[in-house]
N, C-alpha and C. Protein backbone atom coordinates (compact mmCIF):
# COMPACT_ATOMS: atom_id res chain seq x y z
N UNK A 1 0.84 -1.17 0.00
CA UNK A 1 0.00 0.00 0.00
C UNK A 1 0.89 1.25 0.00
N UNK A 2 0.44 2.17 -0.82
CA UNK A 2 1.43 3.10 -0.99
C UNK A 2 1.10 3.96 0.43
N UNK A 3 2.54 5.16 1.00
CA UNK A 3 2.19 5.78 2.10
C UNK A 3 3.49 6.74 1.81
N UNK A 4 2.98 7.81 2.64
CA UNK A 4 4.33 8.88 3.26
C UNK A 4 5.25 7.90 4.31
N UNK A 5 6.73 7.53 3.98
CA UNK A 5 7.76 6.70 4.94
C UNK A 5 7.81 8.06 5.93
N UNK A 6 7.77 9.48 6.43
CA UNK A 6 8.21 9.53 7.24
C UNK A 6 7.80 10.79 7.28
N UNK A 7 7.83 11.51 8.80
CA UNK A 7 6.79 12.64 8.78
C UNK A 7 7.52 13.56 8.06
N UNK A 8 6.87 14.97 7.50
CA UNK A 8 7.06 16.28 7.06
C UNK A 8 7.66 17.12 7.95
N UNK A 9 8.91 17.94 8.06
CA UNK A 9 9.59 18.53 8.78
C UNK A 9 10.14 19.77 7.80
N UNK A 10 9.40 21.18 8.26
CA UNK A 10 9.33 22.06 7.12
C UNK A 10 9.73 23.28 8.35
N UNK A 11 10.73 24.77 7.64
CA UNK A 11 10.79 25.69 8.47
C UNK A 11 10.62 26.39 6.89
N UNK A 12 9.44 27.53 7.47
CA UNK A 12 9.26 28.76 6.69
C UNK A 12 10.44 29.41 6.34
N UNK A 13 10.68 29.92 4.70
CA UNK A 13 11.98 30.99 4.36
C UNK A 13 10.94 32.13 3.78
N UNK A 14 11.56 32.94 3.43
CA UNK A 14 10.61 34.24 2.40
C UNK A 14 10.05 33.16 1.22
N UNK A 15 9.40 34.47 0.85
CA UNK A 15 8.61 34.53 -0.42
C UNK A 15 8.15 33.26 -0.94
N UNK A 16 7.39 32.52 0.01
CA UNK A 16 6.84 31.40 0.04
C UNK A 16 7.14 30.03 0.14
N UNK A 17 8.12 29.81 0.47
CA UNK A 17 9.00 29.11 -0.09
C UNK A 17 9.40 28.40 1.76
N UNK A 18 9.81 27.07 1.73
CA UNK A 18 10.33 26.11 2.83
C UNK A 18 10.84 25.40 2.46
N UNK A 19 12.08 25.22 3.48
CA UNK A 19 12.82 24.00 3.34
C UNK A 19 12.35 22.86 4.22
N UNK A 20 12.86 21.93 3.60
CA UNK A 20 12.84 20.05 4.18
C UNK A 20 13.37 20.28 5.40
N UNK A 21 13.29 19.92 6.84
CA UNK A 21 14.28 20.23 7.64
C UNK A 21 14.99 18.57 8.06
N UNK A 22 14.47 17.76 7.02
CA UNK A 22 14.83 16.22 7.83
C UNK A 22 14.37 15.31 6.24
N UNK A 23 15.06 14.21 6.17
CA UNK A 23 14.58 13.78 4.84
C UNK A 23 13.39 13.16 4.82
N UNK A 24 12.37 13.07 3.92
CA UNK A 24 10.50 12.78 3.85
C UNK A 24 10.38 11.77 2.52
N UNK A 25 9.55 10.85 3.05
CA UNK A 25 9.71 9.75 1.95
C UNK A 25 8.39 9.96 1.32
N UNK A 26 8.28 9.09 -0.21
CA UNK A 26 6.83 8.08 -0.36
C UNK A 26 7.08 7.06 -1.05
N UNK A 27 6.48 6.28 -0.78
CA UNK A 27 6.79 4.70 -0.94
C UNK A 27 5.52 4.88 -2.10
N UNK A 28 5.50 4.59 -3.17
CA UNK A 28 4.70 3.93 -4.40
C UNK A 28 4.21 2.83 -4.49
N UNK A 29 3.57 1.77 -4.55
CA UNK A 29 3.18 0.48 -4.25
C UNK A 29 2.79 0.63 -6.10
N UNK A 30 2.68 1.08 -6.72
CA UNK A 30 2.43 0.94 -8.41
C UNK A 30 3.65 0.90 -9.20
N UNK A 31 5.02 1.21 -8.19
CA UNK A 31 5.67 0.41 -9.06
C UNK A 31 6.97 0.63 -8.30
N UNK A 32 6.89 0.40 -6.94
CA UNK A 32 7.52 -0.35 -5.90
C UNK A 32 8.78 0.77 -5.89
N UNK A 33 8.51 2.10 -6.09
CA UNK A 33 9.33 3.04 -5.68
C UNK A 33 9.47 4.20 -4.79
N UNK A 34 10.40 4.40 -3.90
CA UNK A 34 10.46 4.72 -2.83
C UNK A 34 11.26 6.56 -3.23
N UNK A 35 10.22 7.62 -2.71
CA UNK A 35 11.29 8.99 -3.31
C UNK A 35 11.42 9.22 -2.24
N UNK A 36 12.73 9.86 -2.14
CA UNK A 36 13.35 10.45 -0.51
C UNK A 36 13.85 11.79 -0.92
N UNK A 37 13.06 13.33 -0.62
CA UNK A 37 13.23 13.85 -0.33
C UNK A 37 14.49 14.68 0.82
N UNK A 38 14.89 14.89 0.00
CA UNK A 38 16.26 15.00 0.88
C UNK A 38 16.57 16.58 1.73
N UNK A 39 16.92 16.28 3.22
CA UNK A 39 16.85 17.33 4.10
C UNK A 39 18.27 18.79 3.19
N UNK A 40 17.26 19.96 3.40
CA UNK A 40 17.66 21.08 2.81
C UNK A 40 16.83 21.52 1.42
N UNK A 41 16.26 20.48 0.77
CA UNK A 41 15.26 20.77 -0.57
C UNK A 41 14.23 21.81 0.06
N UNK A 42 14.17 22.79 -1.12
CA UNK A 42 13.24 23.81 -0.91
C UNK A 42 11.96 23.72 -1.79
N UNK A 43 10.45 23.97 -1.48
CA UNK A 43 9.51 23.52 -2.10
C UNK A 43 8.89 24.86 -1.81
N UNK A 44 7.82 24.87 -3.08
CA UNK A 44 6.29 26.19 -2.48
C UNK A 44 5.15 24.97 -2.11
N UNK A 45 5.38 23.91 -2.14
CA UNK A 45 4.40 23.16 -2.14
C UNK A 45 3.42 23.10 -3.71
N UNK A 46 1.98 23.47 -3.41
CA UNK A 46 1.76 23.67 -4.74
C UNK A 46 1.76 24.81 -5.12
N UNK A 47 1.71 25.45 -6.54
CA UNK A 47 1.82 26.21 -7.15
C UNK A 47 0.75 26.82 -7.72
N UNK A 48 -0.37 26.89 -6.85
CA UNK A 48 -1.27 27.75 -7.31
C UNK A 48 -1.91 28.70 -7.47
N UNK A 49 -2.29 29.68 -8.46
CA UNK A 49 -1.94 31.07 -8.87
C UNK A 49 -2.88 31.54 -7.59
N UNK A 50 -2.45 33.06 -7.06
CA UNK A 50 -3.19 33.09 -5.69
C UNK A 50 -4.78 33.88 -5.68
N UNK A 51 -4.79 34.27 -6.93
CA UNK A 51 -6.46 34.42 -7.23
C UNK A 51 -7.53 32.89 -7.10
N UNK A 52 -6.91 32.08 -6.51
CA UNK A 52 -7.73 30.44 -6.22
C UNK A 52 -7.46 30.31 -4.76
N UNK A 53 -6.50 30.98 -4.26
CA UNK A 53 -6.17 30.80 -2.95
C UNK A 53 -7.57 30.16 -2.07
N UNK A 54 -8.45 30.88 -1.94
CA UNK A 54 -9.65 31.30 -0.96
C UNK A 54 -10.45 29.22 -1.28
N UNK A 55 -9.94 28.77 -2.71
CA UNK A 55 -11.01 27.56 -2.81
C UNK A 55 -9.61 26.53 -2.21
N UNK A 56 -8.44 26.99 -3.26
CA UNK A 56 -7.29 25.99 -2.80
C UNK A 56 -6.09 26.23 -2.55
N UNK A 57 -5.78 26.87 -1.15
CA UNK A 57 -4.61 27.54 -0.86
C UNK A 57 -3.35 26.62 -1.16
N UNK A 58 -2.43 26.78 -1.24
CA UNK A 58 -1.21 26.18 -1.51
C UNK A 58 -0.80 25.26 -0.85
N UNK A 59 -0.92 24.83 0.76
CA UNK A 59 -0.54 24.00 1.41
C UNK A 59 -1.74 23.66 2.15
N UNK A 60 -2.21 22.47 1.71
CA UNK A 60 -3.35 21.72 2.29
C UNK A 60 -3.37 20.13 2.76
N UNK A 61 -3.74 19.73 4.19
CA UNK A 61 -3.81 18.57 4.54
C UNK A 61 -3.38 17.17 3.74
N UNK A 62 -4.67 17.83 2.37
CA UNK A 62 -4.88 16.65 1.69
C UNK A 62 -4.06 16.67 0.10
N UNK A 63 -3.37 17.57 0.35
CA UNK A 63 -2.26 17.56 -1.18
C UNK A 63 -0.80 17.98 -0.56
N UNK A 64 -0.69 19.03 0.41
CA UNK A 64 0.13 19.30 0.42
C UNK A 64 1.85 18.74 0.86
N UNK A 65 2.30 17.41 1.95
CA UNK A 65 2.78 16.03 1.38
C UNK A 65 2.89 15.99 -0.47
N UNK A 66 2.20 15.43 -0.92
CA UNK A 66 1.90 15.07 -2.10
C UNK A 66 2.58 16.18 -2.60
N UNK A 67 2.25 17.29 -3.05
CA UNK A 67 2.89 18.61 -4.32
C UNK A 67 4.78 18.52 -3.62
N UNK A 68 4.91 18.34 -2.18
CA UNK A 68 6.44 18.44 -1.86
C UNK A 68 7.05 16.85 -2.96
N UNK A 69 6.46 16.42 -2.95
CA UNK A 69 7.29 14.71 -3.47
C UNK A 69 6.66 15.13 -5.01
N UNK A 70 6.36 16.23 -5.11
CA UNK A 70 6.10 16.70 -6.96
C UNK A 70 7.40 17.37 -7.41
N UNK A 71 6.83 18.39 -6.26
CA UNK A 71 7.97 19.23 -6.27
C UNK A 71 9.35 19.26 -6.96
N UNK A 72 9.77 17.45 -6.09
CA UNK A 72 10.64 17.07 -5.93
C UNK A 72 11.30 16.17 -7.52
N UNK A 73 10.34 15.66 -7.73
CA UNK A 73 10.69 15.10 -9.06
C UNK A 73 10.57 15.91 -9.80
N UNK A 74 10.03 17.14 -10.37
CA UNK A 74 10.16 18.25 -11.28
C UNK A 74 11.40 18.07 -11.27
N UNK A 75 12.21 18.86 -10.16
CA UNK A 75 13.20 19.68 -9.63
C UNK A 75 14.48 18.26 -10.14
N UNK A 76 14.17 17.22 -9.62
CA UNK A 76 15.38 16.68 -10.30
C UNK A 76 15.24 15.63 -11.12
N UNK A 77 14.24 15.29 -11.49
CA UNK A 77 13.83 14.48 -12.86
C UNK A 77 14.72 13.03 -12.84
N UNK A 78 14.82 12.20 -11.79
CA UNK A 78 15.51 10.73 -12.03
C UNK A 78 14.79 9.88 -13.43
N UNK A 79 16.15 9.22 -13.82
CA UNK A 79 15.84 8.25 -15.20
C UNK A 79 14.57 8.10 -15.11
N UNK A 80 13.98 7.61 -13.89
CA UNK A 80 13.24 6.63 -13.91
C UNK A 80 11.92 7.21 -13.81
N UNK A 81 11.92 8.36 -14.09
CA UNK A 81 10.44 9.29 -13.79
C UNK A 81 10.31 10.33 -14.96
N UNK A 82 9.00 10.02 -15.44
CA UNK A 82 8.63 11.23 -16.59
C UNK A 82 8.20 12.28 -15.80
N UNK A 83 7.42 13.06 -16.80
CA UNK A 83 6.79 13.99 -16.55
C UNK A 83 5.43 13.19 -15.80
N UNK A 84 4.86 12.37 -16.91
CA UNK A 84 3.46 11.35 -16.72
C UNK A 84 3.36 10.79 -15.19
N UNK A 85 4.46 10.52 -15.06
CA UNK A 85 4.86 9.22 -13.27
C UNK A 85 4.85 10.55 -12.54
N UNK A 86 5.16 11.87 -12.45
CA UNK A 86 5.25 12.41 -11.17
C UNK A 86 4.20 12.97 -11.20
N UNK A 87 3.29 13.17 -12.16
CA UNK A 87 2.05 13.99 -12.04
C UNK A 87 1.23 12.47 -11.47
N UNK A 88 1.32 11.35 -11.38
CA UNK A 88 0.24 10.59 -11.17
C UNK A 88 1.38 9.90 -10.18
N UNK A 89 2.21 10.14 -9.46
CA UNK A 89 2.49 10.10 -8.34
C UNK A 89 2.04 11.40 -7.01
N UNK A 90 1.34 12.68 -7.88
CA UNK A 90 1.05 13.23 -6.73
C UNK A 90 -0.22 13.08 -6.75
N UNK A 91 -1.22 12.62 -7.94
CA UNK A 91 -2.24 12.14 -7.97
C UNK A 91 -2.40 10.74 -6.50
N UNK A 92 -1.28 10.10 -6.41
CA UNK A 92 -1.52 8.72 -5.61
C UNK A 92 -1.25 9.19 -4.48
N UNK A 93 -0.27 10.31 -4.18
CA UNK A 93 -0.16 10.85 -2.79
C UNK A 93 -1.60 11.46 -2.42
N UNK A 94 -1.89 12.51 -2.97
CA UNK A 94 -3.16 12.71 -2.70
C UNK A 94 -4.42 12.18 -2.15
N UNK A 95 -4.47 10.80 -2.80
CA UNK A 95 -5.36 9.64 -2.41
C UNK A 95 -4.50 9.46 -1.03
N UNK A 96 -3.72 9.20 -0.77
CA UNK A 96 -2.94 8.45 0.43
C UNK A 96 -3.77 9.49 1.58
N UNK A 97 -4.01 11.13 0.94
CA UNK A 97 -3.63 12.10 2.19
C UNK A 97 -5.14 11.82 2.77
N UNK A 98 -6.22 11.23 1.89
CA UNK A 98 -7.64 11.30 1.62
C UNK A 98 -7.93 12.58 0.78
N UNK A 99 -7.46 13.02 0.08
CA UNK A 99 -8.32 13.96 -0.95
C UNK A 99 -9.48 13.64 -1.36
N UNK A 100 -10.56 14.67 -1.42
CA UNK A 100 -11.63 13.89 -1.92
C UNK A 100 -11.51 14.18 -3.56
N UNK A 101 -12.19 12.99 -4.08
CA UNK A 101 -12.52 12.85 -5.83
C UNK A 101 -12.01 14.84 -6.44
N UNK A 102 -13.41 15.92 -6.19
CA UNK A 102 -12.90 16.86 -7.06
C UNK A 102 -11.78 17.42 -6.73
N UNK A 103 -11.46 17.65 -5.44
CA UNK A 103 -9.81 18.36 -5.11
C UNK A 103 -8.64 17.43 -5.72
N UNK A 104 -8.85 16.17 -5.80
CA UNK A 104 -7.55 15.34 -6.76
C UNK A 104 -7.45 15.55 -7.63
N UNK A 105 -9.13 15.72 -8.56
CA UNK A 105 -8.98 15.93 -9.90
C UNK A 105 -9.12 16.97 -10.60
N UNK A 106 -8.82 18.28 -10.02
CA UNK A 106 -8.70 19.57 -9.93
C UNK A 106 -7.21 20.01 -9.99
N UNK A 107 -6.72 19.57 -9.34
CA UNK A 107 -5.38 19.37 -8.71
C UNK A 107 -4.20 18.49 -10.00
N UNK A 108 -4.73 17.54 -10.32
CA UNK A 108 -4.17 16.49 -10.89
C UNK A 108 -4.33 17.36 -12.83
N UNK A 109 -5.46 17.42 -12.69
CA UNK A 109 -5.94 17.76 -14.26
C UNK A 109 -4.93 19.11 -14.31
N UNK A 110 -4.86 20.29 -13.05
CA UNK A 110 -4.00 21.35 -13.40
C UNK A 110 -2.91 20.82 -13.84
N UNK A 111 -2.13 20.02 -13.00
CA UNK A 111 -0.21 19.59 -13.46
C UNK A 111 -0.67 19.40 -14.74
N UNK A 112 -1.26 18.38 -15.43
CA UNK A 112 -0.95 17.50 -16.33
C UNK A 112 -1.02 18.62 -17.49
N UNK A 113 -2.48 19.84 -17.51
CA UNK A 113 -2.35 20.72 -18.32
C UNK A 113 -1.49 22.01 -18.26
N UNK A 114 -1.34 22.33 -16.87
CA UNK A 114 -0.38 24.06 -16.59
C UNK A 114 1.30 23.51 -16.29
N UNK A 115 1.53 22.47 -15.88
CA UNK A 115 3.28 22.06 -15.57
C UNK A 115 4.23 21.98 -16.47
N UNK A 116 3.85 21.79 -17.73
CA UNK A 116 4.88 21.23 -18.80
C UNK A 116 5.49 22.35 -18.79
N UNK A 117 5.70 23.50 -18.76
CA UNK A 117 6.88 24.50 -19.01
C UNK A 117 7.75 24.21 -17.54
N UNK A 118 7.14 24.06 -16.66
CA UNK A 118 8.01 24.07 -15.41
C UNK A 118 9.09 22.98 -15.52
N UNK A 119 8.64 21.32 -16.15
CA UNK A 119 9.38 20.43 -16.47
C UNK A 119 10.56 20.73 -17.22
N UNK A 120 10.08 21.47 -18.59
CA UNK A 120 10.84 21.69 -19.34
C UNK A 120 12.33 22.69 -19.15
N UNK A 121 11.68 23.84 -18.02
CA UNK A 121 12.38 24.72 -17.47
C UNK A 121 13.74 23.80 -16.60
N UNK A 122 12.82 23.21 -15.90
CA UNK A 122 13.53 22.25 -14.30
C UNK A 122 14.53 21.23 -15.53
N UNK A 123 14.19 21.03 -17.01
CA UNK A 123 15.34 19.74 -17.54
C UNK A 123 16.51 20.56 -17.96
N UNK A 124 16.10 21.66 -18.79
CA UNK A 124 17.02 22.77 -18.91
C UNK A 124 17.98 23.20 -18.65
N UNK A 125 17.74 23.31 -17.11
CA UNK A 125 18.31 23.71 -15.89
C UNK A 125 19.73 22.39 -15.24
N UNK A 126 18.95 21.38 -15.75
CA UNK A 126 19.72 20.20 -15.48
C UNK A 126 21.12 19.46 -16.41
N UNK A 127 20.69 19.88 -17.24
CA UNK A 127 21.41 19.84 -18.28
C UNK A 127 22.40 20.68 -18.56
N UNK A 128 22.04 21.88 -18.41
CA UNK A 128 22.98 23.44 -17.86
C UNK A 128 24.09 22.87 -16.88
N UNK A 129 23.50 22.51 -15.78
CA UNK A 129 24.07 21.74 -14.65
C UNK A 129 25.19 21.15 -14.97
N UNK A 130 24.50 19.67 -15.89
CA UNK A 130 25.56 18.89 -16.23
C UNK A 130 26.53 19.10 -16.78
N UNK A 131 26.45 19.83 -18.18
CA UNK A 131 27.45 20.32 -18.40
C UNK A 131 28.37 21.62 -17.87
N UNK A 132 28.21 22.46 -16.93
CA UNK A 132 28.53 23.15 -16.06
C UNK A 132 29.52 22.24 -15.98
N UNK A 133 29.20 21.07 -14.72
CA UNK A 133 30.41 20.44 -13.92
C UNK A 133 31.17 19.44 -15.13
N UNK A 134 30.81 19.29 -16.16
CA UNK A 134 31.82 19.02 -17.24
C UNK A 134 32.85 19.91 -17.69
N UNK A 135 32.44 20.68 -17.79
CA UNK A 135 33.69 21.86 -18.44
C UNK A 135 34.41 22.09 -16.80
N UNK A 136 33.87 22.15 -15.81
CA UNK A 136 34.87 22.05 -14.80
C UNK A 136 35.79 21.25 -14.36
N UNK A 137 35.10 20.13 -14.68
CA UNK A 137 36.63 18.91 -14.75
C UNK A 137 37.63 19.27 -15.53
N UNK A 138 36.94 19.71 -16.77
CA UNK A 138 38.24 19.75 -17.80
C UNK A 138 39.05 20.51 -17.53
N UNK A 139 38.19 21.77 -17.04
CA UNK A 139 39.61 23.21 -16.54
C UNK A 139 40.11 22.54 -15.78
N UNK A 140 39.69 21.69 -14.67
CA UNK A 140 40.55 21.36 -13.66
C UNK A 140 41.96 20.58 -14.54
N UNK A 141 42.32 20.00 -15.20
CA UNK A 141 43.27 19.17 -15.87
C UNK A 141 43.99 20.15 -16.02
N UNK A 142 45.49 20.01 -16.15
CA UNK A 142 46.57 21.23 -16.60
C UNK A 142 47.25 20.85 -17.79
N UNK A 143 47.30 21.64 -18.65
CA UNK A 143 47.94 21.08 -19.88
C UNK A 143 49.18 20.02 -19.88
N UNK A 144 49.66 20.33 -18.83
CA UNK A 144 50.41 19.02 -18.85
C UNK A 144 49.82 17.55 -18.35
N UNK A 145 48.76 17.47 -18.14
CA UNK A 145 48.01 16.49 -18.07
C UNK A 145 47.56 15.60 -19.60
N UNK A 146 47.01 17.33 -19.95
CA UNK A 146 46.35 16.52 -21.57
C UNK A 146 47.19 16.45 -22.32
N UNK A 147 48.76 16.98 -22.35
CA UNK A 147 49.54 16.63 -23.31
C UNK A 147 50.31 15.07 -22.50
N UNK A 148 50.15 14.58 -21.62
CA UNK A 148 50.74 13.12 -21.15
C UNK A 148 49.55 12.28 -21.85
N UNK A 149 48.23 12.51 -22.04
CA UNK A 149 47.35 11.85 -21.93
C UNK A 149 47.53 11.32 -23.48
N UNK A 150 47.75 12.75 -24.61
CA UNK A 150 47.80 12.41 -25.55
C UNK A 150 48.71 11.72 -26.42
N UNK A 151 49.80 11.92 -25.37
CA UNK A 151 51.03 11.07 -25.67
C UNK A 151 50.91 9.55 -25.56
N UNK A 152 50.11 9.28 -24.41
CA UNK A 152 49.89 7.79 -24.69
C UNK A 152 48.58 7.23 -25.33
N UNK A 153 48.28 8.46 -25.89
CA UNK A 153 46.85 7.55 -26.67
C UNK A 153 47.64 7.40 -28.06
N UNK A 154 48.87 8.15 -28.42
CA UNK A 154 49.98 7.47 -29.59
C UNK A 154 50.70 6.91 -29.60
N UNK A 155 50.68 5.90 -28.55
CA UNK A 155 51.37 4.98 -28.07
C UNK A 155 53.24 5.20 -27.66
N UNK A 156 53.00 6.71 -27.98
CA UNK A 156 55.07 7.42 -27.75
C UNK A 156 55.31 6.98 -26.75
């Protein structure tokens, strides 16, 4: 049965925004995967524009768990998770929190139609990343490194 592994431990920063203060799990039972939220990740929870506030404020009982472990896969996109798996992983958190039927599918139907730029933004970003700390290895090497290196890839 899918569940939250471990309680929510959150301290308020500005402009809406909290950090993890301890690492927060959810265990998936649809396909036996476990996300661990890791202590220091910063979340808004959900992201919803604040003219809705008054029906569905941003951090609620029954989603809000759930949008942090969204959050979370946006933000770092493992192999093993689309876009599709984290939107219907906060769909399954949701159920876990008891959401009722229209707040899931209110909730659920927004990601799947308003998120795709955020994904796209958050892969972007990752990729930037990656190659970031690529070109930093390389500076790190000193030319006398890459001229030994190339010396024995000619067998001299």
């Amino acid at each position: 049965m899918s569940a939250f592994t471990t309680p929510l431990k959150i301290e308020a920063l500005e402009n809406r925004r909290w950090r993890i203060l301890e690492a927060f799990g959810f265990y998936s039972d649809q396909d036996d995967h476990v996300v661990c939220v890791p202590e220091g990740f910063e979340t808004d929870f959900a992201s919803i524009p604040r003219a809705v506030w008054w029906l569905l404020p941003p951090y609620g009982d029954t989603y809000g768990k759930a949008a942090v472990i969204h959050d979370y896969l946006y933000a770092k996109q493992p192999l093993w998770c689309t876009r599709k798996r984290a939107d219907q992983m906060f769909l399954e958190g949701m159920k876990v929190l008891g959401a009722n039927w229209a707040c899931r599918t209110v909730m659920y139907q927004s990601v799947r139609w308003f998120a795709g730029k955020a994904w796209e933004n958050h892969a972007k970003r990752i990729k930037y990343k990656a190659w970031e700390n690529h070109a930093k290895r390389i500076a790190k090497r000193t030319v006398a490194e890459i001229l030994e290196e190339r010396r024995g890839d000619n067998g001299a």
